[in-house]
N, C-alpha and C. Protein backbone atom coordinates (compact mmCIF):
# COMPACT_ATOMS: atom_id res chain seq x y z
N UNK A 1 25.74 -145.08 116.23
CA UNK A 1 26.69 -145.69 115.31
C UNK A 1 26.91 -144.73 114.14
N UNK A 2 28.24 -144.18 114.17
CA UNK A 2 28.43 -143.43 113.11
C UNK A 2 28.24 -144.05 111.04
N UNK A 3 27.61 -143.65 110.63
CA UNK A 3 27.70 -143.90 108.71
C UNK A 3 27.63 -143.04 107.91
N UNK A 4 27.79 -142.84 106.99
CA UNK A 4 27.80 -142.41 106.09
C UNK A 4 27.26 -143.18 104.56
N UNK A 5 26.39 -142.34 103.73
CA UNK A 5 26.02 -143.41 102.34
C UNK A 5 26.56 -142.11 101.74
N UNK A 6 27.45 -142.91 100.45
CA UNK A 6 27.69 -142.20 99.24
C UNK A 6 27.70 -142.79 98.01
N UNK A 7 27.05 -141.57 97.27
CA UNK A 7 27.56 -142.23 95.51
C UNK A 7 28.42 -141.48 95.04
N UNK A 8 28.94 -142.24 93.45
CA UNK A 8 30.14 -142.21 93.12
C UNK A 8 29.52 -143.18 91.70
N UNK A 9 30.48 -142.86 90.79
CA UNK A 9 30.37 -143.72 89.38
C UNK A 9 31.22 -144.72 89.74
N UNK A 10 31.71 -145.12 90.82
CA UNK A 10 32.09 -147.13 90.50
C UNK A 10 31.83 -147.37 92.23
N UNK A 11 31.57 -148.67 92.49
CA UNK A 11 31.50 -148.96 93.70
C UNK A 11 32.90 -148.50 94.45
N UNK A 12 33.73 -149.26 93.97
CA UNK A 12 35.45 -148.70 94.64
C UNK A 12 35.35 -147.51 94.74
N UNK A 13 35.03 -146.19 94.11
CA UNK A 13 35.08 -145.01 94.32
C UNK A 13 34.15 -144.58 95.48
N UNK A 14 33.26 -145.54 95.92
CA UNK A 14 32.33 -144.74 96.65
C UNK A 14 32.58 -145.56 97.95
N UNK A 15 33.58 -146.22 97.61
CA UNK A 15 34.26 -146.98 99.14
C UNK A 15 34.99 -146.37 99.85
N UNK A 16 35.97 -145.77 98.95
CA UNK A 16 36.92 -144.96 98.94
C UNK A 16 36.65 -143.67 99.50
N UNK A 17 35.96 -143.19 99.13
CA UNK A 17 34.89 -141.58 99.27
C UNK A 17 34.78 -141.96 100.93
N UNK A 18 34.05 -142.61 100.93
CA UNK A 18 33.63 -143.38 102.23
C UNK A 18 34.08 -143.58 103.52
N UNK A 19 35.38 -144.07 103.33
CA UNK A 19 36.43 -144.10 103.78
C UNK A 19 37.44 -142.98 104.14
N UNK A 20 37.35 -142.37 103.34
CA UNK A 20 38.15 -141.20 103.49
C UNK A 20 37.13 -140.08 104.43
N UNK A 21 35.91 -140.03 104.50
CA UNK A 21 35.31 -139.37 105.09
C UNK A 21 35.03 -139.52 106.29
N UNK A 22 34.62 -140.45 106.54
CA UNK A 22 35.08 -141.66 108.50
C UNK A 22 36.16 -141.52 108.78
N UNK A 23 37.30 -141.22 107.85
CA UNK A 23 38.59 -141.33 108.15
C UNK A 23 39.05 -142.81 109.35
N UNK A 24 38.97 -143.47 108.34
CA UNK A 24 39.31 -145.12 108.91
C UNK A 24 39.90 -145.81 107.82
N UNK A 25 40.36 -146.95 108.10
CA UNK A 25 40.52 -148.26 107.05
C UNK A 25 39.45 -148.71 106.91
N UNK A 26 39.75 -149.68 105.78
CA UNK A 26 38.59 -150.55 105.70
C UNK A 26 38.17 -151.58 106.37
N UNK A 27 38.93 -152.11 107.49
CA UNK A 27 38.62 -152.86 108.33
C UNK A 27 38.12 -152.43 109.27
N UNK A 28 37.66 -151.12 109.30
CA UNK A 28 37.12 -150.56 110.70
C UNK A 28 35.84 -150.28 110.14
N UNK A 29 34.99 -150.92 109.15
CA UNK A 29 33.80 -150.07 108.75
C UNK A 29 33.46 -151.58 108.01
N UNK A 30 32.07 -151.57 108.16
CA UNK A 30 31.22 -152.87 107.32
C UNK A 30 30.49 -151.75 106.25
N UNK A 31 30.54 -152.41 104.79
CA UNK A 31 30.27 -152.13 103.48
C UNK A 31 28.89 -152.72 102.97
N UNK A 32 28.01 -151.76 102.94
CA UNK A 32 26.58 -152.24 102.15
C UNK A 32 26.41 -151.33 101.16
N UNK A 33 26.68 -152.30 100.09
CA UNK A 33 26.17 -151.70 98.38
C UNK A 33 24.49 -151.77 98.39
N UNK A 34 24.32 -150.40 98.34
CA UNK A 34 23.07 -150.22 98.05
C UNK A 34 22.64 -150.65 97.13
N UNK A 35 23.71 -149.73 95.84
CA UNK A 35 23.43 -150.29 94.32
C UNK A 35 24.53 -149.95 93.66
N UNK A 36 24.65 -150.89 93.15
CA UNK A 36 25.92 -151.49 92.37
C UNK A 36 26.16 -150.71 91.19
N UNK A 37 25.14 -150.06 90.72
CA UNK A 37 25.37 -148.66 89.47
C UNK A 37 25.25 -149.46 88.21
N UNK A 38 25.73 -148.61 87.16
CA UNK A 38 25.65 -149.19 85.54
C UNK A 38 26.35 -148.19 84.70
N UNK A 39 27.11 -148.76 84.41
CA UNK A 39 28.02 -148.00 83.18
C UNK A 39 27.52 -147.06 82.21
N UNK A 40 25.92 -147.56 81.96
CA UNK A 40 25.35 -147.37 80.44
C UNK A 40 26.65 -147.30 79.22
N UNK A 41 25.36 -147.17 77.87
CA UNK A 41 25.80 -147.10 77.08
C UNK A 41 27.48 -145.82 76.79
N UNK A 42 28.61 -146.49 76.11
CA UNK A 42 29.30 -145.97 75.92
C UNK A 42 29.80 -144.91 76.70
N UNK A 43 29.27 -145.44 77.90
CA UNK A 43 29.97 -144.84 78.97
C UNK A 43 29.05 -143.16 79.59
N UNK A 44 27.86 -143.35 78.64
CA UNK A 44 26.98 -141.95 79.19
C UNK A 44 25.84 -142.34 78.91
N UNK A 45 25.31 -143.08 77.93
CA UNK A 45 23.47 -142.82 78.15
C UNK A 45 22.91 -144.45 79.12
N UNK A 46 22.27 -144.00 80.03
CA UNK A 46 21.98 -144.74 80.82
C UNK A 46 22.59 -144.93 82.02
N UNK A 47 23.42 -144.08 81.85
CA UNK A 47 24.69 -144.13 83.48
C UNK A 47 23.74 -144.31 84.74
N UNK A 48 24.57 -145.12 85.39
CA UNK A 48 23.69 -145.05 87.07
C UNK A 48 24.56 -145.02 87.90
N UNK A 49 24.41 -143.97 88.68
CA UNK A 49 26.19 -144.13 90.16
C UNK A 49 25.82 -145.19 90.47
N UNK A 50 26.92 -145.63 91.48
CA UNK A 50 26.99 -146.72 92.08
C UNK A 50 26.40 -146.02 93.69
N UNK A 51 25.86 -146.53 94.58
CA UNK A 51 25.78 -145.88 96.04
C UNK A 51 25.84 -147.28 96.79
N UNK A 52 27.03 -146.41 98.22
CA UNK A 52 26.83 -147.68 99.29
C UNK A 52 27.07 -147.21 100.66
N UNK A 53 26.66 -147.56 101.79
CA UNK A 53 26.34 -147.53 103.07
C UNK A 53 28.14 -147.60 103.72
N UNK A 54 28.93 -147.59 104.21
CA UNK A 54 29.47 -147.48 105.29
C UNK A 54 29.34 -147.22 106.54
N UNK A 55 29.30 -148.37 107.39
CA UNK A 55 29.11 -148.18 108.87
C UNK A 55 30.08 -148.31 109.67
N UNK A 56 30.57 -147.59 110.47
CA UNK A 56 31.66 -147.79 111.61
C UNK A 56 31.74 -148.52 112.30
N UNK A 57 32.16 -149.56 112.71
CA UNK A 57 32.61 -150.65 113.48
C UNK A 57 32.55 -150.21 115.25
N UNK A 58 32.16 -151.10 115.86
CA UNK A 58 31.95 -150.43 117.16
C UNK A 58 33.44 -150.64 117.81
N UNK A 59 34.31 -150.12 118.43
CA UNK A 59 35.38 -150.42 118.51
C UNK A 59 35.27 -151.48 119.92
N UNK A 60 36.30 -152.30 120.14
CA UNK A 60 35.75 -153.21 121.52
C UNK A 60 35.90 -152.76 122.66
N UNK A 61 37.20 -151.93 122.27
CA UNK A 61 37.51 -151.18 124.16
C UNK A 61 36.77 -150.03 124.45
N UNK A 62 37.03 -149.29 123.59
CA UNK A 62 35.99 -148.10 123.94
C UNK A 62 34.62 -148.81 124.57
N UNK A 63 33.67 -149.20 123.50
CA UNK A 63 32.52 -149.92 124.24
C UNK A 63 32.77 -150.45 125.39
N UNK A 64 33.83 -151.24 125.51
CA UNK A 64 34.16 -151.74 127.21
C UNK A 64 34.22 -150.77 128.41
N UNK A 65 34.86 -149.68 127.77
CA UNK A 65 35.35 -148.34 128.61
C UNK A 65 33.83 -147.57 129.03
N UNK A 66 33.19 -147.74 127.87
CA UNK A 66 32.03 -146.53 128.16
C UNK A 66 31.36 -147.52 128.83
N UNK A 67 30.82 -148.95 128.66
CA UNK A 67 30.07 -149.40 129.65
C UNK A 67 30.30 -149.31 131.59
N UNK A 68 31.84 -149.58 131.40
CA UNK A 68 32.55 -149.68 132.59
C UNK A 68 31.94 -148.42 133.35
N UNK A 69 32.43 -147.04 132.85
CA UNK A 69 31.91 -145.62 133.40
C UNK A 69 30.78 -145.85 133.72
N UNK A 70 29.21 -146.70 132.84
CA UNK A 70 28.25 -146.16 133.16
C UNK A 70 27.87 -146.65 134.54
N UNK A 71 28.54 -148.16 134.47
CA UNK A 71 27.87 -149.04 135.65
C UNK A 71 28.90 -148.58 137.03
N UNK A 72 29.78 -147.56 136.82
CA UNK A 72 30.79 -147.26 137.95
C UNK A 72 29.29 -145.98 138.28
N UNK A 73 29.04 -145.25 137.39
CA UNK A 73 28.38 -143.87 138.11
C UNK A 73 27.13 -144.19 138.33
N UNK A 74 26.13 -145.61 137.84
CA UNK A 74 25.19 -146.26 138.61
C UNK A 74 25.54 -146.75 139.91
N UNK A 75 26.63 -146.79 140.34
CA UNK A 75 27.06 -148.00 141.51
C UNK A 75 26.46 -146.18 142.44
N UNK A 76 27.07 -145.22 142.14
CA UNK A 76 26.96 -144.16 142.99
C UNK A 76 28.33 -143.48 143.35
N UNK A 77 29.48 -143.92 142.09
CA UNK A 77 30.65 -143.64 142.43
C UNK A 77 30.97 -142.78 141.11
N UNK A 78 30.62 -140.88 141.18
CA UNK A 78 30.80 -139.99 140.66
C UNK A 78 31.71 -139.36 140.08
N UNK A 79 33.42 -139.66 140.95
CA UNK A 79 34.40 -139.21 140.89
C UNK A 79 35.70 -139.68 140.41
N UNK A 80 35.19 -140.86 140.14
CA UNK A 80 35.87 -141.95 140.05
C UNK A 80 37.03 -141.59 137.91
N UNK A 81 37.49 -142.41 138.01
CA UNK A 81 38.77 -141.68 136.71
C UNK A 81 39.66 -142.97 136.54
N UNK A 82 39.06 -143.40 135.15
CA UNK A 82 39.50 -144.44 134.53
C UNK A 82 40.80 -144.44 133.53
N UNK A 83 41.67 -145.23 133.90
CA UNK A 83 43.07 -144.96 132.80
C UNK A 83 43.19 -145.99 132.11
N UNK A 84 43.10 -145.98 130.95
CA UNK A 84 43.41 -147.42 130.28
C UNK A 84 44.82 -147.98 129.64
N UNK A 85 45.15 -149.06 129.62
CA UNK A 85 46.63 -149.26 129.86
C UNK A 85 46.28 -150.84 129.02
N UNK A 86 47.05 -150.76 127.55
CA UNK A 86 47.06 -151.70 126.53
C UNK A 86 48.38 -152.38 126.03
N UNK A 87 48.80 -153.44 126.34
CA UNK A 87 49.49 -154.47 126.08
C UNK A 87 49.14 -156.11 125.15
N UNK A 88 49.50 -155.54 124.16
CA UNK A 88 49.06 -156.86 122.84
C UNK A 88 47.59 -156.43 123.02
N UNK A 89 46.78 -158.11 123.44
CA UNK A 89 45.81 -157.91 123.35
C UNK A 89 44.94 -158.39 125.22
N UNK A 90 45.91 -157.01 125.72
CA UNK A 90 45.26 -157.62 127.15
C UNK A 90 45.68 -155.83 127.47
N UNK A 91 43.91 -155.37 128.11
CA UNK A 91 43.77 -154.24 127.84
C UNK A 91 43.49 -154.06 129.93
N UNK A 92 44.06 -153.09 130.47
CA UNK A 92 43.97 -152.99 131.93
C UNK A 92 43.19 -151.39 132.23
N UNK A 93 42.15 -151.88 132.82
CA UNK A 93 41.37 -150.21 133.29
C UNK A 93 41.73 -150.14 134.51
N UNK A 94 42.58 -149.21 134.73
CA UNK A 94 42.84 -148.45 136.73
C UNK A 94 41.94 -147.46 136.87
N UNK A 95 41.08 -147.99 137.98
CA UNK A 95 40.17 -147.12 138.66
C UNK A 95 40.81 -146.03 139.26
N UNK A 96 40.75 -144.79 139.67
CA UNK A 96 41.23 -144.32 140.85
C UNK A 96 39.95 -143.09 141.55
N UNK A 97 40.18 -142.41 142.44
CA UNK A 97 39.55 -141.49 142.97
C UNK A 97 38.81 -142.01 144.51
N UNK A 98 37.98 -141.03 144.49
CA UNK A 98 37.16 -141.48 146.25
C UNK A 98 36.10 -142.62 145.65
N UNK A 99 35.34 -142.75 146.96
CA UNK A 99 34.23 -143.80 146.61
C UNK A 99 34.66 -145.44 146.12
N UNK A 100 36.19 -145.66 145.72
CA UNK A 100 36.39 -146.95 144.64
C UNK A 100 36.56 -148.51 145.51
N UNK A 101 36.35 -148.14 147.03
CA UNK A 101 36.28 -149.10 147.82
C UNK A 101 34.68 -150.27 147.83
N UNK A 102 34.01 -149.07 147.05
CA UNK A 102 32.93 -149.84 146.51
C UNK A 102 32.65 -150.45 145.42
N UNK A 103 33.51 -150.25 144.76
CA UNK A 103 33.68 -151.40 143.54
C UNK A 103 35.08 -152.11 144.09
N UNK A 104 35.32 -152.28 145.39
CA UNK A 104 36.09 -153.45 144.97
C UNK A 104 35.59 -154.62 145.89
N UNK A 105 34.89 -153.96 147.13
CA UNK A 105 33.62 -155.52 147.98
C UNK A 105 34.99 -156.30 148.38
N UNK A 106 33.95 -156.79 149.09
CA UNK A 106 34.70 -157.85 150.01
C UNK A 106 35.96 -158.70 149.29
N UNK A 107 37.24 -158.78 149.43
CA UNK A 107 37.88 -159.88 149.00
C UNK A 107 37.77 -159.32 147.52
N UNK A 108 37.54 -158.27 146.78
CA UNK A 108 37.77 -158.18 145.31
C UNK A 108 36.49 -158.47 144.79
N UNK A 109 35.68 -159.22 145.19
CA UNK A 109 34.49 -159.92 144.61
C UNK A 109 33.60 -158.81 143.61
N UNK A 110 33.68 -157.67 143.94
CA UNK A 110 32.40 -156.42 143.18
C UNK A 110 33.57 -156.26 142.39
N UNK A 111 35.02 -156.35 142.41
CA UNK A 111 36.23 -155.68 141.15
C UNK A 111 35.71 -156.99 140.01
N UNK A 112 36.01 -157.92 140.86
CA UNK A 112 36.10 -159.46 139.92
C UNK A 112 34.94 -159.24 138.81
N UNK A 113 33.60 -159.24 139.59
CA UNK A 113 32.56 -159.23 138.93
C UNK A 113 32.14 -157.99 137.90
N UNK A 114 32.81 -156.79 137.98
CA UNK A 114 32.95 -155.78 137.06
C UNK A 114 34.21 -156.15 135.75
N UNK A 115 34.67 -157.01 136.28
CA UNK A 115 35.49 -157.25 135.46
C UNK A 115 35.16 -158.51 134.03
N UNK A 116 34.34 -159.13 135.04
CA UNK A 116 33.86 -160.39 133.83
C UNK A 116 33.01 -159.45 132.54
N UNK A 117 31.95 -158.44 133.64
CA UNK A 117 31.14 -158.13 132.44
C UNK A 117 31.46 -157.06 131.44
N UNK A 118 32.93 -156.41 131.86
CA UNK A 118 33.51 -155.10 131.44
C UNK A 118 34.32 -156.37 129.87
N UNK A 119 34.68 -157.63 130.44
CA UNK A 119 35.11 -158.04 129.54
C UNK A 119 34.02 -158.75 128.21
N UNK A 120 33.14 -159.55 129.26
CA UNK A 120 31.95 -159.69 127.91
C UNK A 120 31.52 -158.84 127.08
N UNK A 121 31.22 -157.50 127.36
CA UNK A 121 31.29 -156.43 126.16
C UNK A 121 32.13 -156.08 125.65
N UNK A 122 33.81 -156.07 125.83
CA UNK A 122 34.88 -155.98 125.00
C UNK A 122 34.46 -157.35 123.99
N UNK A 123 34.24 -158.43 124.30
CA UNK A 123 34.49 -159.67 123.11
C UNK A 123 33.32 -159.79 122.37
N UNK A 124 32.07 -159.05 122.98
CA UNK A 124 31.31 -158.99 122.17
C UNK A 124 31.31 -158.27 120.70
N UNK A 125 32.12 -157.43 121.01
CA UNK A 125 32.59 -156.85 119.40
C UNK A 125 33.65 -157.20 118.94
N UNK A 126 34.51 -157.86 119.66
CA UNK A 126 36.03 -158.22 118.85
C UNK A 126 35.69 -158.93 117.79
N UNK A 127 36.68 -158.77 117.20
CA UNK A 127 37.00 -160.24 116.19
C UNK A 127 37.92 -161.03 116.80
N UNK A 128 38.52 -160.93 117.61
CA UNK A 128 39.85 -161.65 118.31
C UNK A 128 39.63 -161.46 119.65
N UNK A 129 39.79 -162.50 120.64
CA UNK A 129 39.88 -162.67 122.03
C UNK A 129 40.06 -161.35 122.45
N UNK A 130 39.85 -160.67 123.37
CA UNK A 130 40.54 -159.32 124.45
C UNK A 130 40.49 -159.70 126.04
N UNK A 131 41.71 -159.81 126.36
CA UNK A 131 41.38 -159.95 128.14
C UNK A 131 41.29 -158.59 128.63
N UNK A 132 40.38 -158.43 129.32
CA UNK A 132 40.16 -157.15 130.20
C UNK A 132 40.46 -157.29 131.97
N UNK A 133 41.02 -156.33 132.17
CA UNK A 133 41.63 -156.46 133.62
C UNK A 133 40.97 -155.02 134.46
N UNK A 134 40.49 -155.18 135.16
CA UNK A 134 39.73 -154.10 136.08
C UNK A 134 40.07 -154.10 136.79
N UNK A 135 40.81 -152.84 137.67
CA UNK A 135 41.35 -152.49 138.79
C UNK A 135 41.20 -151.52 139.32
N UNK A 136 41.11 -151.01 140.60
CA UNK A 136 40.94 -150.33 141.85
C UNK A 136 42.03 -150.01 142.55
N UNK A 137 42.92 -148.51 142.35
CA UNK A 137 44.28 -148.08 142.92
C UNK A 137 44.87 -149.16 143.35
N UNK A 138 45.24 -149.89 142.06
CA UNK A 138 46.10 -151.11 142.36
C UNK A 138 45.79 -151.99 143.50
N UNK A 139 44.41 -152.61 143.87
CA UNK A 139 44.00 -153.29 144.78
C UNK A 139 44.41 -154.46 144.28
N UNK A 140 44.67 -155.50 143.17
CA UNK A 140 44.99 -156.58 143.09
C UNK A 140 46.57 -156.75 143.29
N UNK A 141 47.23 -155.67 143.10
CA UNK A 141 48.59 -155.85 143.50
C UNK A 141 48.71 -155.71 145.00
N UNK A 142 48.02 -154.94 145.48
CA UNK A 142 48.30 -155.08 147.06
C UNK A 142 47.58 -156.46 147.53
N UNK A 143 46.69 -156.87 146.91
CA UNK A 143 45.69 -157.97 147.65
C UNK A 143 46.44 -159.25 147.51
N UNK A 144 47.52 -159.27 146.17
CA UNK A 144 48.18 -160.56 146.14
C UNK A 144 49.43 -160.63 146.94
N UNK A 145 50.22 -159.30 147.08
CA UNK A 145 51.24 -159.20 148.43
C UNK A 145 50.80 -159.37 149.33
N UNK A 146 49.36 -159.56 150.16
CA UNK A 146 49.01 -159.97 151.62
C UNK A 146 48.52 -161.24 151.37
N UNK A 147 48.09 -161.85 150.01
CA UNK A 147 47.79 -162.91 150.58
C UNK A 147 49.00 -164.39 149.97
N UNK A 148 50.24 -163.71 149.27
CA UNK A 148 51.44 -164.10 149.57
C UNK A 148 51.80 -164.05 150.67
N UNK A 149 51.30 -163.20 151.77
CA UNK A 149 52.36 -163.29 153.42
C UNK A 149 51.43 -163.94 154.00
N UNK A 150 50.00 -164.17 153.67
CA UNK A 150 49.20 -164.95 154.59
C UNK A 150 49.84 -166.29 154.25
N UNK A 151 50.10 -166.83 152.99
CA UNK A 151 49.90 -167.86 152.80
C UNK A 151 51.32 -168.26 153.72
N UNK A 152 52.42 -167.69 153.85
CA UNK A 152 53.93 -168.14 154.65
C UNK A 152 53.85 -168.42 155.62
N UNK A 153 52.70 -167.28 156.56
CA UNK A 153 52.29 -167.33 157.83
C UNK A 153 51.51 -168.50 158.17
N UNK A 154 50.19 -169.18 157.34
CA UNK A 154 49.63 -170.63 157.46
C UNK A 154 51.04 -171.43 157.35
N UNK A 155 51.65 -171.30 156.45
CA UNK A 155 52.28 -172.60 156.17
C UNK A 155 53.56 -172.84 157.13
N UNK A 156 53.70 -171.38 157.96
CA UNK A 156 54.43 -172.02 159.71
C UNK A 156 54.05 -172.42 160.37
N UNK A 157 52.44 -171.96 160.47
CA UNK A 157 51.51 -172.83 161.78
C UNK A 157 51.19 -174.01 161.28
N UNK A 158 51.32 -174.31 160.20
CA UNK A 158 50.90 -176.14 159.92
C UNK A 158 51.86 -176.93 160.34
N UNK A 159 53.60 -176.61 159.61
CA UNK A 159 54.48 -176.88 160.03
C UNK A 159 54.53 -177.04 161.88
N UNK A 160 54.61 -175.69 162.05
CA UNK A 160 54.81 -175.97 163.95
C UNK A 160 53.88 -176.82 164.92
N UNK A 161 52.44 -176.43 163.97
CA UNK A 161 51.49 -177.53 165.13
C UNK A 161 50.99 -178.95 164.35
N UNK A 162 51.69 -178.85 163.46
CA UNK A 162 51.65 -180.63 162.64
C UNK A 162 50.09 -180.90 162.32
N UNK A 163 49.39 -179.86 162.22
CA UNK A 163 48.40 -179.49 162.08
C UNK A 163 47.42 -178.93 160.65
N UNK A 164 46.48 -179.14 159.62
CA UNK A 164 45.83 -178.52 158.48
C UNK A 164 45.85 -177.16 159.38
N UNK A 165 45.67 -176.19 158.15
CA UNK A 165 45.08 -175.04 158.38
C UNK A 165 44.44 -174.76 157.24
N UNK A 166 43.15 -174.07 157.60
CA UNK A 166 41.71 -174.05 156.18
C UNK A 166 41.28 -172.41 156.66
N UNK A 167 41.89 -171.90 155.20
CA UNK A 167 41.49 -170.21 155.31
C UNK A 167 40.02 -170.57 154.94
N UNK A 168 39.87 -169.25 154.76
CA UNK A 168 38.22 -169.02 154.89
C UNK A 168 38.04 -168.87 153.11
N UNK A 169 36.64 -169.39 152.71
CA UNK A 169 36.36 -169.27 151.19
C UNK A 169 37.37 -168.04 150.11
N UNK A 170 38.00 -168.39 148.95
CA UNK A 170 38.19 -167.10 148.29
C UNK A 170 37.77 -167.60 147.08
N UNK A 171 37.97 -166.69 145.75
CA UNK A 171 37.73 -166.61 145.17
C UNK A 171 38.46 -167.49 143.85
N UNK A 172 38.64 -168.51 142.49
CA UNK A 172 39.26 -169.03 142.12
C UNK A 172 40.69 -168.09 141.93
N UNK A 173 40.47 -166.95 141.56
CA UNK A 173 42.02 -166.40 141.20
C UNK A 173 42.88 -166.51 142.20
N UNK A 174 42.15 -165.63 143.22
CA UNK A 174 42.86 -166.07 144.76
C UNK A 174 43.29 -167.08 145.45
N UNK A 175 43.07 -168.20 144.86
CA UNK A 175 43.14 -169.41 145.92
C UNK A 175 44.52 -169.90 144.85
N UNK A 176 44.47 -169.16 143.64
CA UNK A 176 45.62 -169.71 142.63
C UNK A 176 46.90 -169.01 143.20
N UNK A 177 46.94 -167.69 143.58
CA UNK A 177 48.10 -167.07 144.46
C UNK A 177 48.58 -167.90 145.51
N UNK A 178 47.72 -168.14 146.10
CA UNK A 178 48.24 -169.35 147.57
C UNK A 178 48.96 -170.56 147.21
N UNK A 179 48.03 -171.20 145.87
CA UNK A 179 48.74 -172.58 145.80
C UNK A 179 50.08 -171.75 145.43
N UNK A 180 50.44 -171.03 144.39
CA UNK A 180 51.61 -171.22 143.22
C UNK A 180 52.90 -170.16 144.58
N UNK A 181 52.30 -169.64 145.57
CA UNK A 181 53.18 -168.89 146.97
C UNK A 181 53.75 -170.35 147.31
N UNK A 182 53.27 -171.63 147.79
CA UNK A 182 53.73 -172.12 148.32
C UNK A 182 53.61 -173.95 147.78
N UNK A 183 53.86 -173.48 146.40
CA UNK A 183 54.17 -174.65 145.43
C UNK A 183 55.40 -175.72 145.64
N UNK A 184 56.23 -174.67 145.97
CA UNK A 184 58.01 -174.98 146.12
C UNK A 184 58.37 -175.28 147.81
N UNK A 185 57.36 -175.34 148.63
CA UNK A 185 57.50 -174.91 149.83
C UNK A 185 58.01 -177.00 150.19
N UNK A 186 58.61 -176.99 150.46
CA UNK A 186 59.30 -178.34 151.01
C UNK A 186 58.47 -178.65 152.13
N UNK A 187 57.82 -177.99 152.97
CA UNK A 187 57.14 -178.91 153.90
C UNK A 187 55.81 -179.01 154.19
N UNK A 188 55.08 -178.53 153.82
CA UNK A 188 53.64 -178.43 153.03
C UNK A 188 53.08 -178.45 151.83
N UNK A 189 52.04 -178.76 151.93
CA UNK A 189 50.90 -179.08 150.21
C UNK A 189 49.85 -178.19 150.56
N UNK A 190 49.27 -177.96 149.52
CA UNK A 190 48.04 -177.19 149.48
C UNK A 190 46.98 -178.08 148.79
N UNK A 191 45.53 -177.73 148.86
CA UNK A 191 44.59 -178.16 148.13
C UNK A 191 43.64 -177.29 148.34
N UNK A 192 42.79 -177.43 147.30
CA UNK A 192 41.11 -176.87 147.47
C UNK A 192 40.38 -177.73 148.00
N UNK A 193 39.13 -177.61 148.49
CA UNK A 193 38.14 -178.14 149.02
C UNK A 193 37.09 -177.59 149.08
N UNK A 194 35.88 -177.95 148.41
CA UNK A 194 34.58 -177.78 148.48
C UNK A 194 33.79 -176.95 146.93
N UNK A 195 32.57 -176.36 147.41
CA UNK A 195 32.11 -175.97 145.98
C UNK A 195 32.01 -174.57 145.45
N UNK A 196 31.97 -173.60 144.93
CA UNK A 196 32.11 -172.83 144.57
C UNK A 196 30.62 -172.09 144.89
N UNK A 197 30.50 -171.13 145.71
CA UNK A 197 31.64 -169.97 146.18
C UNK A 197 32.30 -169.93 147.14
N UNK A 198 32.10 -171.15 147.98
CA UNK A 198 31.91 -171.56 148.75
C UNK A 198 33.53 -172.37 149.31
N UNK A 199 34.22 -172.29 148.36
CA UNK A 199 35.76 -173.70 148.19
C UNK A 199 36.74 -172.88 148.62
N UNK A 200 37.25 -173.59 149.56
CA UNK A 200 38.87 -172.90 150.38
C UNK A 200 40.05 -173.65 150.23
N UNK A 201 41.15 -173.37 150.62
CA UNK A 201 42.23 -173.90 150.35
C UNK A 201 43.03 -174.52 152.25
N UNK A 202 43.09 -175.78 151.90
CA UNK A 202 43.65 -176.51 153.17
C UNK A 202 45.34 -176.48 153.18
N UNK A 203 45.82 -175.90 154.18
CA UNK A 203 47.26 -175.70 154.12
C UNK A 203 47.64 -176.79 154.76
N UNK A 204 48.25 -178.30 154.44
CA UNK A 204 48.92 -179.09 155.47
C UNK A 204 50.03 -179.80 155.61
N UNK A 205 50.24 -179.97 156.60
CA UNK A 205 51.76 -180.80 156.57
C UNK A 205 52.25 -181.84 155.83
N UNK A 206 53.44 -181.71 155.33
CA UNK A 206 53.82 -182.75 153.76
C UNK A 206 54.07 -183.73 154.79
N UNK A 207 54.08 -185.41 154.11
CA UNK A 207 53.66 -186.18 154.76
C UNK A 207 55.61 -187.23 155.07
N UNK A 208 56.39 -185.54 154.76
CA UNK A 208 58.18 -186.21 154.96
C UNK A 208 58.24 -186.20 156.17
C-alpha cells in the first residue's frame, strides 16, 4: 500500500503536500493527522508543524484484475491476457490466449465461479456496487447463441410430440436465456424444476 507522511506548518498544507506527491485527489487517499501542530506564540516561539499520514486507497478493479491474474496462473494457465473493458459501473475482463478452456469448465461453471470471486474483491474495496463480468474469448456470447437455438429446437419437439421436454441441469443465468428465448413463444411455457445445482428447465406444451 503506497503512503506517504508529511509535515508542513498547517494541516491543509500537509494534505496538500501529500496529495500532490501521490499525485491523486483526495478521495483516492485516507488522511491520518498524526499531529495537528501549534501556531505558538506570535506566530514563532513554540511553533510545532503540523504532520499527517496519507494512504492510497486500494483501487477496486485493479485489485480485482490482479487477483483474477493470480488465480488464472495458479489454475496452470500461463499465457493467458486479460483486457479490461469499463462501462458506468459494470467492469468486463476478456480472457484470451491458449489454455482458457480451463477456466471456462463444463457449461461455464469454472468462468461463473471466477467470476463471483473476481467480483467479491472488486466490492470489497468499493464504496459503490461494481458488477464484474469474466469472460473467456467471448464464451458467454457464443454459449447464449447455442443455447437460444437449443431452446427453438426443444420447443418443436414439445410442440410436435405433445410432449415435456427437460434439458439437463444448468446454471441460474442459463436457465434465464431459455425462459426469456421462448417467453413470447405462443405454444409453449417453460419452468424450472428442482434444487440447485441440481434445477432444470421443463419445456412444455401450452395448454391452447
Amino acid at each position: 500500500m503506497k503512503e506517504v507522511t508529511v509535515t508542513a506548518a498547517t494541516v491543509d498544507e500537509a494534505v496538500q503536500s501529500a496529495l500532490q506527491q501521490l499525485g491523486v485527489s483526495k478521495n483516492r487517499v485516507e488522511i491520518v493527522v498524526l499531529d495537528e501542530g501549534k501556531k505558538g506564540l506570535f506566530g514563532i516561539f513554540g511553533h510545532k508543524p503540523a504532520v499527517v499520514k496519507a494512504i492510497l486507497k486500494k483501487d477496486p478493479i485493479e485489485e480485482a484484475e490482479l487477483f483474477l491474474k493470480e488465480v488464472i496462473q495458479q489454475m496452470g494457465v500461463n499465457a493467458a491476457t486479460i483486457e479490461k473493458q469499463q462501462h458506468g459501473k459494470q467492469v468486463t475482463f476478456m480472457i484470451t490466449g491458449e489454455q482458457v478452456g480451463l477456466l471456462i469448465g463444463k457449461h461455464g461453471q469454472t468462468l461463473s465461479s471466477l467470476q463471483l470471486l473476481t467480483q467479491l474483491v472488486a466490492n470489497r474495496y468499493a464504496e459503490e456496487y461494481v458488477s464484474i463480468v469474466v469472460d473467456a474469448e467471448n464464451y458467454r456470447e457464443r454459449r447464449e447463441k447455442t443455447l437460444i437455438q437449443l431452446a427453438q429446437k426443444l420447443a418443436e419437439k414439445a410442440v410436435k410430440t405433445g410432449k415435456e421436454v427437460k434439458l439437463e441441469p444448468l446454471p441460474a443465468h442459463e436457465r434465464k436465456i431459455i425462459h426469456s428465448a421462448l417467453a413470447n413463444h405462443k405454444k409453449v411455457v417453460t419452468y424450472s424444476v428442482g434444487v440447485e445445482p441440481h434445477r432444470y428447465i421443463v419445456v412444455s406444451p401450452s395448454a391452447q
